[in-house]
PDB file of N, CA and C in Angstrom:
ATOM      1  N   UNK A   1       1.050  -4.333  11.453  1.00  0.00           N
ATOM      2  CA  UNK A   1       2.146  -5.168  11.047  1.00  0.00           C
ATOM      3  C   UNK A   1       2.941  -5.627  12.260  1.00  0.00           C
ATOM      4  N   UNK A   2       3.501  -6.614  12.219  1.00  0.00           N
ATOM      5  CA  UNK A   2       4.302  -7.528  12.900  1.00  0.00           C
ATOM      6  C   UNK A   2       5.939  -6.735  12.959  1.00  0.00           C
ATOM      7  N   UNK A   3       6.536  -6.751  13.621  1.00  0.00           N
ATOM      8  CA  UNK A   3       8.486  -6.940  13.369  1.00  0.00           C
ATOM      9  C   UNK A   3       8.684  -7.722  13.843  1.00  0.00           C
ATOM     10  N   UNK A   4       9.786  -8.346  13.543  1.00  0.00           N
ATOM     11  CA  UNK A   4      10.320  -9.558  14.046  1.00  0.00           C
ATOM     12  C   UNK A   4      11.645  -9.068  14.482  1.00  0.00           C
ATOM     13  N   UNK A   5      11.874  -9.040  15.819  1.00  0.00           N
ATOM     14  CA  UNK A   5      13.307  -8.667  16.216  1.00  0.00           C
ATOM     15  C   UNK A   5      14.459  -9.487  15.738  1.00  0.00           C
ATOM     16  N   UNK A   6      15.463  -9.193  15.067  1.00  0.00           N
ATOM     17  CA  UNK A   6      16.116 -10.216  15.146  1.00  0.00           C
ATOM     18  C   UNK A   6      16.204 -10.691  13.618  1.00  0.00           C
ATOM     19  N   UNK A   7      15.542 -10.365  13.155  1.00  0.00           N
ATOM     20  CA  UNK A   7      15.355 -11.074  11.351  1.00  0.00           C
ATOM     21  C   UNK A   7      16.767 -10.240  10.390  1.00  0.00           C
ATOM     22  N   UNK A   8      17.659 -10.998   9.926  1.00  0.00           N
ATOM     23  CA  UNK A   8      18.338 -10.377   9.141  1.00  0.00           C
ATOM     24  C   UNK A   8      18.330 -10.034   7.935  1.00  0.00           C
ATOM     25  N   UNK A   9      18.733  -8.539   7.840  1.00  0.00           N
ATOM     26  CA  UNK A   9      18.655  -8.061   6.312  1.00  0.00           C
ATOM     27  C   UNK A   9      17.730  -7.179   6.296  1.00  0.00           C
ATOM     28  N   UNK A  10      18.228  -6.505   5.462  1.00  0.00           N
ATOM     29  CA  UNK A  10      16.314  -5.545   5.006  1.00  0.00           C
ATOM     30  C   UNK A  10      15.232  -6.293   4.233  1.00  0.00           C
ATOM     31  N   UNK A  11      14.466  -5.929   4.204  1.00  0.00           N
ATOM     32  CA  UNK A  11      12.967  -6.326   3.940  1.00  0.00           C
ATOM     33  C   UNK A  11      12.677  -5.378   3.476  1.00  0.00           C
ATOM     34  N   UNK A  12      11.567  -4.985   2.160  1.00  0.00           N
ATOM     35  CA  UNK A  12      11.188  -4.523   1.936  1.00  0.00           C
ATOM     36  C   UNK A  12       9.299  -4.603   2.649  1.00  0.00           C
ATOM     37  N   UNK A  13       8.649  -2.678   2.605  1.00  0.00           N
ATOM     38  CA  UNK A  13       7.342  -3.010   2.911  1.00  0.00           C
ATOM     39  C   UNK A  13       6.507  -3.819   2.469  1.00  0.00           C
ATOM     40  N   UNK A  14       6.367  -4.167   1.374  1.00  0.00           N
ATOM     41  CA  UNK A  14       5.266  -4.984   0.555  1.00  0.00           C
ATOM     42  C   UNK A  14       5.851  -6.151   0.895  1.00  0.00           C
ATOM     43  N   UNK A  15       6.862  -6.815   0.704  1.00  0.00           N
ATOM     44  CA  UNK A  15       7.127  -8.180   1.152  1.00  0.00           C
ATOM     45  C   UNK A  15       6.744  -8.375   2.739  1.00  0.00           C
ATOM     46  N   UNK A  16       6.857  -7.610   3.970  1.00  0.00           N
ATOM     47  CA  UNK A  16       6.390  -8.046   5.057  1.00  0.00           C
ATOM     48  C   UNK A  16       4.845  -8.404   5.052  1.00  0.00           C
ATOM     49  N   UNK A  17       4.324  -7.217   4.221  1.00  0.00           N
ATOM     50  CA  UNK A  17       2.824  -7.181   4.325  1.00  0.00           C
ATOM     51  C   UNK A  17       2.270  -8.799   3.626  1.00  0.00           C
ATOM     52  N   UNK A  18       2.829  -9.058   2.380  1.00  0.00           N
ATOM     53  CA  UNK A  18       2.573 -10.190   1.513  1.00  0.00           C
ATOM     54  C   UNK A  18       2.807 -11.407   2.875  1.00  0.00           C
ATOM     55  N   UNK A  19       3.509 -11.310   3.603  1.00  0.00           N
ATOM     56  CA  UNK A  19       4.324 -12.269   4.587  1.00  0.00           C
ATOM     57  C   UNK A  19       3.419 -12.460   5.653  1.00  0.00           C
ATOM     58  N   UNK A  20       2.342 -11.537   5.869  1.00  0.00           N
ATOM     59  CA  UNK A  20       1.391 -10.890   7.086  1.00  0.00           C
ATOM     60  C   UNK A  20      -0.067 -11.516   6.715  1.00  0.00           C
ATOM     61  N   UNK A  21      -0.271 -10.871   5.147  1.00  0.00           N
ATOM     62  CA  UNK A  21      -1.541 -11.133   4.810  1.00  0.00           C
ATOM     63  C   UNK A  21      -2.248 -12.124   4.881  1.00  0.00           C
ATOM     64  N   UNK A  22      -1.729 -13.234   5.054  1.00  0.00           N
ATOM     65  CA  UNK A  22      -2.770 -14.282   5.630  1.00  0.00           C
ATOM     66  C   UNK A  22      -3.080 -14.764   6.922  1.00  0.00           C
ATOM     67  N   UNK A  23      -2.756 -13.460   7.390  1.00  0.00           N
ATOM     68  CA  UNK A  23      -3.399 -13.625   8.874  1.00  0.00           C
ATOM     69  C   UNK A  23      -4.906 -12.852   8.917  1.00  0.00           C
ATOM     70  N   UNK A  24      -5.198 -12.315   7.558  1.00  0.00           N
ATOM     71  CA  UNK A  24      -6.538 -11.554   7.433  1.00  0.00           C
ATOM     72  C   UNK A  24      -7.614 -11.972   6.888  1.00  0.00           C
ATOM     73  N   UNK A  25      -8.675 -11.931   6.811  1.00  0.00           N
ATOM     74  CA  UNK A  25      -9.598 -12.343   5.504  1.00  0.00           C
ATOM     75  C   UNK A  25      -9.261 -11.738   4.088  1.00  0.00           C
ATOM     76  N   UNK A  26      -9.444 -12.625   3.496  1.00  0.00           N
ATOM     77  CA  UNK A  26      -9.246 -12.388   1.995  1.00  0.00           C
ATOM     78  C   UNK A  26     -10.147 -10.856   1.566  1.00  0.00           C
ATOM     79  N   UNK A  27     -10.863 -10.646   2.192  1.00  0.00           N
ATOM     80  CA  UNK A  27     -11.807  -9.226   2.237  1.00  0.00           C
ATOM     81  C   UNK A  27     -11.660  -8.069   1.962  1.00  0.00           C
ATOM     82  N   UNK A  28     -10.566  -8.569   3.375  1.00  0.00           N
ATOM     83  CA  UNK A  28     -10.005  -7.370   4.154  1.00  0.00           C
ATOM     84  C   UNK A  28      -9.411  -6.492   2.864  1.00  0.00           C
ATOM     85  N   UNK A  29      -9.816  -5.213   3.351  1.00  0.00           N
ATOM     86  CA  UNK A  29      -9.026  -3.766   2.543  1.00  0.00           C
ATOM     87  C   UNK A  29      -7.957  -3.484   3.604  1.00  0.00           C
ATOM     88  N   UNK A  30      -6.710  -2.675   2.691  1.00  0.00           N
ATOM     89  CA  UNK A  30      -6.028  -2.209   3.483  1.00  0.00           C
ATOM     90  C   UNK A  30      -5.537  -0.714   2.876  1.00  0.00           C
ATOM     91  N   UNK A  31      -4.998  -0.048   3.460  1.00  0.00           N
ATOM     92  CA  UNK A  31      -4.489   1.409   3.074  1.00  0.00           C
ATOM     93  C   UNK A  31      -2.781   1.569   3.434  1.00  0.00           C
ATOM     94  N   UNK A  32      -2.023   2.015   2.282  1.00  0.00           N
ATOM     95  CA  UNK A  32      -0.699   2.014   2.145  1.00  0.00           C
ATOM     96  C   UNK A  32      -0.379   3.062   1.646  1.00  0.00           C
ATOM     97  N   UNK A  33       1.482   3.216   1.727  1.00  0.00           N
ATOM     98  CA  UNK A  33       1.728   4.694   1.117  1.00  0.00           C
ATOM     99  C   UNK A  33       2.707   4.052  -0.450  1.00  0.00           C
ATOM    100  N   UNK A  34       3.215   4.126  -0.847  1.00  0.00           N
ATOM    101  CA  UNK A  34       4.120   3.970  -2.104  1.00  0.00           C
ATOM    102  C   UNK A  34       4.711   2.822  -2.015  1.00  0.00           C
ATOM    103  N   UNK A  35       5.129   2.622  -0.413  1.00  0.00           N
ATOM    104  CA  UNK A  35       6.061   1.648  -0.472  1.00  0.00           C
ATOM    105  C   UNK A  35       5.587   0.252  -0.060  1.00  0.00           C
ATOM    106  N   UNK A  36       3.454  -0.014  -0.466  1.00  0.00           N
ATOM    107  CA  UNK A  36       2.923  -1.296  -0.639  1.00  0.00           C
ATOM    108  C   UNK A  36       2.123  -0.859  -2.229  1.00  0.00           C
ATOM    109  N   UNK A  37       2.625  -0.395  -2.937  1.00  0.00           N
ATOM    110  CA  UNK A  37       1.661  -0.199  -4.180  1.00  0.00           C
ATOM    111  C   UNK A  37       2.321  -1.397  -4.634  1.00  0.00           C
ATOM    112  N   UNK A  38       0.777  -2.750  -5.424  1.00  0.00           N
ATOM    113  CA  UNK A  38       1.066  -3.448  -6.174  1.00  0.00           C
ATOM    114  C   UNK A  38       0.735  -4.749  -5.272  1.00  0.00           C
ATOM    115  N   UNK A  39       0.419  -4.698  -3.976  1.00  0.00           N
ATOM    116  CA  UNK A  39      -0.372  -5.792  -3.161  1.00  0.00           C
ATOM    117  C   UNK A  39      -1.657  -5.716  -3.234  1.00  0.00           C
ATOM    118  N   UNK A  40      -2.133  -6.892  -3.069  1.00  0.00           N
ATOM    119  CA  UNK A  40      -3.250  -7.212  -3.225  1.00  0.00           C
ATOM    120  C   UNK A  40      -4.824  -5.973  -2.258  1.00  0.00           C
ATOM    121  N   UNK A  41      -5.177  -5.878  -2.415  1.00  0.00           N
ATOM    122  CA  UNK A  41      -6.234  -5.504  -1.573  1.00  0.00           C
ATOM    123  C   UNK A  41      -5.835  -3.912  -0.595  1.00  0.00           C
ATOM    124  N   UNK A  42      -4.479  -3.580  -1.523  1.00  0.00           N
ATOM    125  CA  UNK A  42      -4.386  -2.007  -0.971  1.00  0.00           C
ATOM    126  C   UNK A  42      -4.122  -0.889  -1.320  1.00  0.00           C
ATOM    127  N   UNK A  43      -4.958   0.012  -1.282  1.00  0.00           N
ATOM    128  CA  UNK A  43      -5.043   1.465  -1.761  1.00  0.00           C
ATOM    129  C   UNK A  43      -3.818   2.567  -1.356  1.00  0.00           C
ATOM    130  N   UNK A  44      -3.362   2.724  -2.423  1.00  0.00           N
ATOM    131  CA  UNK A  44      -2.377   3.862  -1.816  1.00  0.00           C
ATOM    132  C   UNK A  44      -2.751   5.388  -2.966  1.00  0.00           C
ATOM    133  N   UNK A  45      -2.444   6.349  -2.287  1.00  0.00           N
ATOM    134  CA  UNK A  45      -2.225   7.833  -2.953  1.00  0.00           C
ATOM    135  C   UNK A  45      -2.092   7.903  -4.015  1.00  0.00           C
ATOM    136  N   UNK A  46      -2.659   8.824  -5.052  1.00  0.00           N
ATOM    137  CA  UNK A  46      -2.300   8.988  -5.842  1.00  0.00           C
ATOM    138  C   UNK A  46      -1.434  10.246  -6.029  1.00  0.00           C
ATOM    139  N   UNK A  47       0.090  10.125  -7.225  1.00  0.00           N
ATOM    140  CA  UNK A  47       0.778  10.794  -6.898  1.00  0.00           C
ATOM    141  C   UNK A  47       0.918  12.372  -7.847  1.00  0.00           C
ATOM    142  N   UNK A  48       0.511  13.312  -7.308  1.00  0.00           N
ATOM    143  CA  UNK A  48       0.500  14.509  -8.918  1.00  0.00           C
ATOM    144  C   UNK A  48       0.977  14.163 -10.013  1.00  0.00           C
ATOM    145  N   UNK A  49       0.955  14.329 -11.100  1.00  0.00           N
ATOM    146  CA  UNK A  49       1.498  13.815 -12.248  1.00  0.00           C
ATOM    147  C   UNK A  49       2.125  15.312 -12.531  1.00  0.00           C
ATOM    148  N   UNK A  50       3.389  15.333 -13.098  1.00  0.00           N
ATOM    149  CA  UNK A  50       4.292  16.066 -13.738  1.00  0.00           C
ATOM    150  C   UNK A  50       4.162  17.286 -14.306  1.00  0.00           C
ATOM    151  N   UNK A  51       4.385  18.344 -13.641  1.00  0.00           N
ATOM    152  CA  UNK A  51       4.158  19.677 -14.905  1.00  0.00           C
ATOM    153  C   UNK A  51       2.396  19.173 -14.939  1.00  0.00           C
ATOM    154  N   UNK A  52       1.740  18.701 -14.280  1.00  0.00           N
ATOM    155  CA  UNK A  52      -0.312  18.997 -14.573  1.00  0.00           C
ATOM    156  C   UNK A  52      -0.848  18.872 -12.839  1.00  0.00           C
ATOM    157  N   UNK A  53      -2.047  18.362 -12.421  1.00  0.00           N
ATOM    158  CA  UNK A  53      -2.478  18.190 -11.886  1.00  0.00           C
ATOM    159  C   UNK A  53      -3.158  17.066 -11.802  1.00  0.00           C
ATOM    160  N   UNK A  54      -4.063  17.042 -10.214  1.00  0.00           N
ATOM    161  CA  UNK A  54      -5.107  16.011  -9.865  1.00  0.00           C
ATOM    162  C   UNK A  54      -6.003  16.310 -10.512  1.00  0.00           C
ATOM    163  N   UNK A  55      -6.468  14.955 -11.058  1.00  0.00           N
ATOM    164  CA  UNK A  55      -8.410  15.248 -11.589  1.00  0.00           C
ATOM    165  C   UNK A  55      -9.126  15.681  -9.973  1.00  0.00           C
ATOM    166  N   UNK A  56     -10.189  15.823 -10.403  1.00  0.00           N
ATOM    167  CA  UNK A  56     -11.316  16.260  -9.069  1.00  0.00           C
ATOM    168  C   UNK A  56     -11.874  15.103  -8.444  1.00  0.00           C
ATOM    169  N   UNK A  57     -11.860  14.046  -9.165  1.00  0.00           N
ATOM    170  CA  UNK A  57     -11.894  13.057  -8.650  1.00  0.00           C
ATOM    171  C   UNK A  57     -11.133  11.968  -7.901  1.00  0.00           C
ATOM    172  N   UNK A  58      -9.857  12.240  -8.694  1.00  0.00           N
ATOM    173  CA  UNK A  58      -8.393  11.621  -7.256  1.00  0.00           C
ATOM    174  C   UNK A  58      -8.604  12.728  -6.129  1.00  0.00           C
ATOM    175  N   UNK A  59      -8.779  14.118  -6.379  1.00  0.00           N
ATOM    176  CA  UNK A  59      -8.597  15.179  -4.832  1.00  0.00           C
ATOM    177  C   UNK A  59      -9.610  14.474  -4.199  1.00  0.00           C
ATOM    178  N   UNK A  60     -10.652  14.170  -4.540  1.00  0.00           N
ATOM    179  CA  UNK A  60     -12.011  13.905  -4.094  1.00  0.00           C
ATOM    180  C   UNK A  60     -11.905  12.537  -3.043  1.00  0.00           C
ATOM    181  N   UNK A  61     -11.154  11.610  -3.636  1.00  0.00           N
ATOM    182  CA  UNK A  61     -11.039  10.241  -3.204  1.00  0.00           C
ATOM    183  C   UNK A  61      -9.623  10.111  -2.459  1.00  0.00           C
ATOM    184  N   UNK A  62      -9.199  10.818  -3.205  1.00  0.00           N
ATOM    185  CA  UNK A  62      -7.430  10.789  -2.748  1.00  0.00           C
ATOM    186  C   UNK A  62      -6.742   9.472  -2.563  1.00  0.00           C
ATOM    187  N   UNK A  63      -7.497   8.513  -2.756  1.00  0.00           N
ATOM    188  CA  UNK A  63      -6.865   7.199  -2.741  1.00  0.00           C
ATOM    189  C   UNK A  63      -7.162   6.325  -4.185  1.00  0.00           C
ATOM    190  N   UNK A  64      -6.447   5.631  -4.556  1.00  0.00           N
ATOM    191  CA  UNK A  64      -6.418   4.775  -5.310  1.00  0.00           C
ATOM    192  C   UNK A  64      -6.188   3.473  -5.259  1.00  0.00           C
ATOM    193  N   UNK A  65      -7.223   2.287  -5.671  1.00  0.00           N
ATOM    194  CA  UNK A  65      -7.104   0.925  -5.464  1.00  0.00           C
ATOM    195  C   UNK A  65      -6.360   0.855  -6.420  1.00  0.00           C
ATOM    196  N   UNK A  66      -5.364  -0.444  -6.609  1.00  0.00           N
ATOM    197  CA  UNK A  66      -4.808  -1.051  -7.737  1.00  0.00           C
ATOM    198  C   UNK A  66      -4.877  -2.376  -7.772  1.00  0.00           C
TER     199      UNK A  66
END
């Protein structure tokens, strides 16, 4: 990712990335933590679910496309 010195205000992660992404191939995969879930083309963690556990297959993969 890029910063731009100087840019005012906060930004959120997924909006820089959305702001970035077409500097890539449409292809391209990317890997994120919580704070790009819901962009295009990137996998982030999956998060324990409440009072249960991971299937064997999120431990297994530990990532999740969306």
């Amino acid at each position: 990712m890029d910063i731009v010195v100087g840019a005012k205000g906060p930004t959120s992660d997924i909006s820089l990335f959305r702001n970035q992404q077409q500097r890539f191939p449409p292809e391209q995969s990317f890997k994120g933590d919580k704070g790009y879930q819901g962009g295009k083309n990137i996998s982030t963690p999956h998060k324990k679910p409440r009072k249960s556990e991971l299937t064997d297959e999120q431990k297994a993969g530990s990532i999740s496309t969306l």
